[in-house]
Protein backbone atom coordinates (compact mmCIF):
# COMPACT_ATOMS: atom_id res chain seq x y z
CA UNK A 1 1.60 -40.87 13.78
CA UNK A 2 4.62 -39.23 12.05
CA UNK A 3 6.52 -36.89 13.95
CA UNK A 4 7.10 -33.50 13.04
CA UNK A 5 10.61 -31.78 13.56
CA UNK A 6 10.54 -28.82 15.66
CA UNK A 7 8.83 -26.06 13.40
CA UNK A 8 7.87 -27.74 10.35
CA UNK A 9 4.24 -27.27 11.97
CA UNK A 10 4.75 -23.80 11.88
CA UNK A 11 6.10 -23.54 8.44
CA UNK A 12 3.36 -25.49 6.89
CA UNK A 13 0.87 -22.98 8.50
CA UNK A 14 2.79 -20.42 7.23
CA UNK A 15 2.23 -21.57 3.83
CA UNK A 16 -1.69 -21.65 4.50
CA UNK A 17 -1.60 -18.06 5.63
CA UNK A 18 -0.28 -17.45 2.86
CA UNK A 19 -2.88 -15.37 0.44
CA UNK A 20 -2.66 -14.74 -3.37
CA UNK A 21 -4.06 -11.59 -4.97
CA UNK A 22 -3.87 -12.07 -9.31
CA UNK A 23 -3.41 -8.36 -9.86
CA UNK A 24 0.00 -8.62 -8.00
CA UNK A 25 1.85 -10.29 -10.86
CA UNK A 26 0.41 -7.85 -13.62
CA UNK A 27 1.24 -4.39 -11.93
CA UNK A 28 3.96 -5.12 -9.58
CA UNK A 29 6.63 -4.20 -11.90
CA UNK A 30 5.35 -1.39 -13.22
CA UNK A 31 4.94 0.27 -9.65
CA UNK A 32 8.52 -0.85 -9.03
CA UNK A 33 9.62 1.03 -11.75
CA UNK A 34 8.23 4.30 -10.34
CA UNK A 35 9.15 3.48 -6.75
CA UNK A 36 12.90 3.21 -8.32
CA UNK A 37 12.73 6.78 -9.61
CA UNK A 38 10.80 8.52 -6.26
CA UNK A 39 12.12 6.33 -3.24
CA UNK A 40 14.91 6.88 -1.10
CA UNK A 41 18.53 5.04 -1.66
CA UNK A 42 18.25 4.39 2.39
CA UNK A 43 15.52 4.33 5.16
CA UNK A 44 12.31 3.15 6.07
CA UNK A 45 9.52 2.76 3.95
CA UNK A 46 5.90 1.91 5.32
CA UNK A 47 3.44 0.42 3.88
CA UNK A 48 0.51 0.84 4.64
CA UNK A 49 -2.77 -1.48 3.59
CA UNK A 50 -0.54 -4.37 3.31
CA UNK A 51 -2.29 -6.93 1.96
CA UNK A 52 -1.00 -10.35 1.08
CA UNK A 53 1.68 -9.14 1.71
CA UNK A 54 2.92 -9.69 -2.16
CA UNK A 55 4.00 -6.46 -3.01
CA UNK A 56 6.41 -5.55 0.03
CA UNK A 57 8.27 -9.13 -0.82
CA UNK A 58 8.24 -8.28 -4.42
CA UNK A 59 9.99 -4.24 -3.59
CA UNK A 60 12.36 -5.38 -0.61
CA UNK A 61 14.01 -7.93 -2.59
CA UNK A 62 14.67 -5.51 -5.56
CA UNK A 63 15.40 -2.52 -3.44
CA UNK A 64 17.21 -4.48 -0.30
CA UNK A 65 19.24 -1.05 1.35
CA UNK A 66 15.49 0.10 2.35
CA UNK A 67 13.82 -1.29 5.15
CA UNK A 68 9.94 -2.30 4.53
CA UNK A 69 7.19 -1.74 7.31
CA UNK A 70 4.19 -3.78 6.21
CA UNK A 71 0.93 -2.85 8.06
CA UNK A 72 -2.99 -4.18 7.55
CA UNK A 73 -6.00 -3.39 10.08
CA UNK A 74 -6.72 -7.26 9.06
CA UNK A 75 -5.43 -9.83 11.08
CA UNK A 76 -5.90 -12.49 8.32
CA UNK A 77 -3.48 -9.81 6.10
CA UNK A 78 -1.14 -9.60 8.78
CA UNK A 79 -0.54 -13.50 9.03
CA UNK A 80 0.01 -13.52 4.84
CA UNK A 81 2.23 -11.23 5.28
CA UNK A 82 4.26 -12.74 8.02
CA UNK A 83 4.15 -16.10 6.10
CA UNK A 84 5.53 -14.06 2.91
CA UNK A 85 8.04 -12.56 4.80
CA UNK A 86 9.13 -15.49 6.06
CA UNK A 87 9.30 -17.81 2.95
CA UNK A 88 11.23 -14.71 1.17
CA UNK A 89 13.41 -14.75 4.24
CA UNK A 90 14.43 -10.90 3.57
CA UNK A 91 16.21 -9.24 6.45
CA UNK A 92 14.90 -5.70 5.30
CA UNK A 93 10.96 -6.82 5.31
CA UNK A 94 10.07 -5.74 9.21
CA UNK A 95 7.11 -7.96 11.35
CA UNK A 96 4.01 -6.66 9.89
CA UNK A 97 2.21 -4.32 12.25
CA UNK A 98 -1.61 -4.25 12.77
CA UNK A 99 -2.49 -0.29 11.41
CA UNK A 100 -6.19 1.18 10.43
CA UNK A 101 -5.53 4.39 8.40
CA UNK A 102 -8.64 6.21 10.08
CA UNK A 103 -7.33 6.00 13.30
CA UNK A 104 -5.80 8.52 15.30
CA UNK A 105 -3.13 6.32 16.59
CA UNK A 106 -0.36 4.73 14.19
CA UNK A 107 2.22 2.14 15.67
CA UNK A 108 5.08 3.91 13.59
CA UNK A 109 7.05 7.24 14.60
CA UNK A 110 8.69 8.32 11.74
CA UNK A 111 9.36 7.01 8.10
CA UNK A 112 11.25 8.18 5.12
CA UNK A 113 8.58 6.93 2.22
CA UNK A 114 4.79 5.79 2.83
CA UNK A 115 3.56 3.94 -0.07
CA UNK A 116 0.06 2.46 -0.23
CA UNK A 117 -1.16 0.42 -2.88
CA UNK A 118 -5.60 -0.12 -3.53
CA UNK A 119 -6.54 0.98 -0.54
CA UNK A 120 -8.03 4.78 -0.97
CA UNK A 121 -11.22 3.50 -2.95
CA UNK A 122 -11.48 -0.18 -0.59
CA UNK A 123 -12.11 2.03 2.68
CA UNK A 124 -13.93 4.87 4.09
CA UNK A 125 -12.58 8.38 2.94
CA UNK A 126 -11.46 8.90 6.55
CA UNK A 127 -8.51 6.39 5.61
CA UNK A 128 -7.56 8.28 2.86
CA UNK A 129 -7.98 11.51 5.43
CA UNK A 130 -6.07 9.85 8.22
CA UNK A 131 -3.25 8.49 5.64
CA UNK A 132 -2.07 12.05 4.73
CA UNK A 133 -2.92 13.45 8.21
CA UNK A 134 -0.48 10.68 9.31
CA UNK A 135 1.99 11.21 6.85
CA UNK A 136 2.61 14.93 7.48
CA UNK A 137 3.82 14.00 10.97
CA UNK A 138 5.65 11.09 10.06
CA UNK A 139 7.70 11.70 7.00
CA UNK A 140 10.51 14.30 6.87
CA UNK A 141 10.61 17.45 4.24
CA UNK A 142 10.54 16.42 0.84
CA UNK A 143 9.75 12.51 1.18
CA UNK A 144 7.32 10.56 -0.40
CA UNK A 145 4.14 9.70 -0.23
CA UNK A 146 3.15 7.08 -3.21
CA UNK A 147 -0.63 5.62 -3.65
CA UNK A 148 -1.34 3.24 -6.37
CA UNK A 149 -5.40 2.48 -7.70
CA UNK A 150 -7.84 3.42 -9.88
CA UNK A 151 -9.13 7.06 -9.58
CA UNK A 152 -10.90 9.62 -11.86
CA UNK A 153 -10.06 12.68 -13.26
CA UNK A 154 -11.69 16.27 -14.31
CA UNK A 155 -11.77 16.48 -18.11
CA UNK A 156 -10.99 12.68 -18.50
CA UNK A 157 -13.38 10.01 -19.61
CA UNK A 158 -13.48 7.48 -17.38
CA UNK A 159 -12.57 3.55 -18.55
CA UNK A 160 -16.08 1.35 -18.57
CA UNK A 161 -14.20 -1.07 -16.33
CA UNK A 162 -13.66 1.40 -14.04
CA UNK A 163 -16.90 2.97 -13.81
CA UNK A 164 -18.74 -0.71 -13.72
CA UNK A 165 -15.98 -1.50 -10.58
CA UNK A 166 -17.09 1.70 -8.89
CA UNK A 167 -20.64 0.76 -9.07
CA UNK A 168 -19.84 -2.13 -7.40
CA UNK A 169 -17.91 -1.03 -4.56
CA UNK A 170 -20.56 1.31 -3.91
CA UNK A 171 -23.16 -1.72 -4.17
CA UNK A 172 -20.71 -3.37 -1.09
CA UNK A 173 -20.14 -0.35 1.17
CA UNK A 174 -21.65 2.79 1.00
CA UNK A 175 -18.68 4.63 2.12
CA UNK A 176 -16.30 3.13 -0.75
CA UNK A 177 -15.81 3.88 -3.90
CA UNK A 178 -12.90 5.26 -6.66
CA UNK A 179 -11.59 8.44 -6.10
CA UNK A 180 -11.75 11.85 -7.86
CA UNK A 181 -7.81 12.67 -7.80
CA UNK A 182 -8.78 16.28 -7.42
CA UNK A 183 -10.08 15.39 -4.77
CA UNK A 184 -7.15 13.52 -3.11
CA UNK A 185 -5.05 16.42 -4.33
CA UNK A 186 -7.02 18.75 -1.86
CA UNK A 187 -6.78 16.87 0.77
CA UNK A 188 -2.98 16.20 0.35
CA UNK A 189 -2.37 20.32 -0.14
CA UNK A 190 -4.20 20.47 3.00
CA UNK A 191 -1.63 18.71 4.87
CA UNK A 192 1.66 20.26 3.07
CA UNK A 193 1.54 17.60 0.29
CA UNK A 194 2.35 18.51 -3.21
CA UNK A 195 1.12 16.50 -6.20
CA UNK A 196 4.65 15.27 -7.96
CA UNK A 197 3.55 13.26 -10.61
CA UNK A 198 0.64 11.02 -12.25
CA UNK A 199 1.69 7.36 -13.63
CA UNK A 200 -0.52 5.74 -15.88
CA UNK A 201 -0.64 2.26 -14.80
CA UNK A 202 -2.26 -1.21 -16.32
CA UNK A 203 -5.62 -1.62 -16.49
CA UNK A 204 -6.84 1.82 -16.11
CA UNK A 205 -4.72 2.66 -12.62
CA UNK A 206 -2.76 5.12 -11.86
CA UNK A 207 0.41 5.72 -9.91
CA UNK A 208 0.54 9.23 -7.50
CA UNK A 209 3.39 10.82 -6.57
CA UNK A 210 3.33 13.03 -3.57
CA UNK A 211 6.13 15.05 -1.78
CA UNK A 212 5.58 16.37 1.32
CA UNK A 213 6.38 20.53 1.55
């Protein structure tokens, strides 16, 4: 039998853990481009619906004076994006933390940015509910709160794609589904959010920009 050094076990199961999602490479850029315009120069930002883990390693290495919280309710997320964390070996990308949206109870006190990336139309709308809920007592005036998916809009015709991926999500789970951004809009103005901006994003997504009052 040959022996193993201390920790090269561990490493090599870090590398199983590790998950790939394909849409990462195409739209990872263009939401760093955005998050370089809205983010903070300093603080915390928290992510929330982690992942593989992909996209925090991808941000903290471009934007290394912020400090990344990664967070998944799935503990098969949470170990990709430990093992991504740990193969980037970035100093600013904290352990990830186990978080459901919907609940009452986040692991996190504060944060200066939340940013959550195709999760709003992947999960009941009482994640979306609890995300802003959260947010207002988390974030300070002014910071920002960033999703990133596929949603529709009043008075614009929806992609095919999108509509056919809809259908499907609603063919899964009942309680899924894409978004009406009106809809999201309310919700956020419920809970002292403004709507900043709307990104157009590959493959019929969008980018949402909102600031808390």
């Amino acid at each position: 039998m040959t022996a193993r050094v201390p920790g090269e076990a561990a490493a090599a199961q870090g590398r199983d853990a590790r998950r790939h999602a394909p849409a990462t490479a195409r739209n990872r850029d263009a939401i760093l481009a955005v998050l370089l315009e809205v983010l903070p120069p300093s603080g915390l930002v928290l992510e929330v619906a982690s992942g593989s883990g992909e996209h925090v390693v991808h941000f903290a290495q471009a934007l290394p004076l912020l400090a990344w919280q990664p967070t998944d309710p799935d503990p098969a997320a949470i170990a990709s994006v430990a093992a991504w964390a740990g193969h980037a070996k970035r100093a600013n990308i904290r352990a990830p933390l186990t978080l459901d949206a919907a609940s009452p109870d986040w692991p996190v006190q504060a944060a200066d940015a939340i940013m959550c990336i195709n999760m709003t139309h992947i999960s009941p709308w009482a994640a979306t509910v609890g995300l802003f809920t959260q947010g207002a007592r988390l974030l300070p005036k002014g910071a920002p709160l960033i999703l990133y998916g596929p949603y529709f809009r009043e008075g614009c015709e929806p992609a095919p794609s999108n509509l056919a991926f809809d259908e499907s999500l609603r063919a899964r789970n009942a309680e899924w589904g894409i978004r009406w951004l009106e809809d999201v809009s309310e919700l956020a103005q419920g809970q002292g959010f403004a709507l900043e901006a709307v990104h157009e994003m590959p493959a019929n997504n969008l980018t949402l920009v909102y600031r808390r009052g």
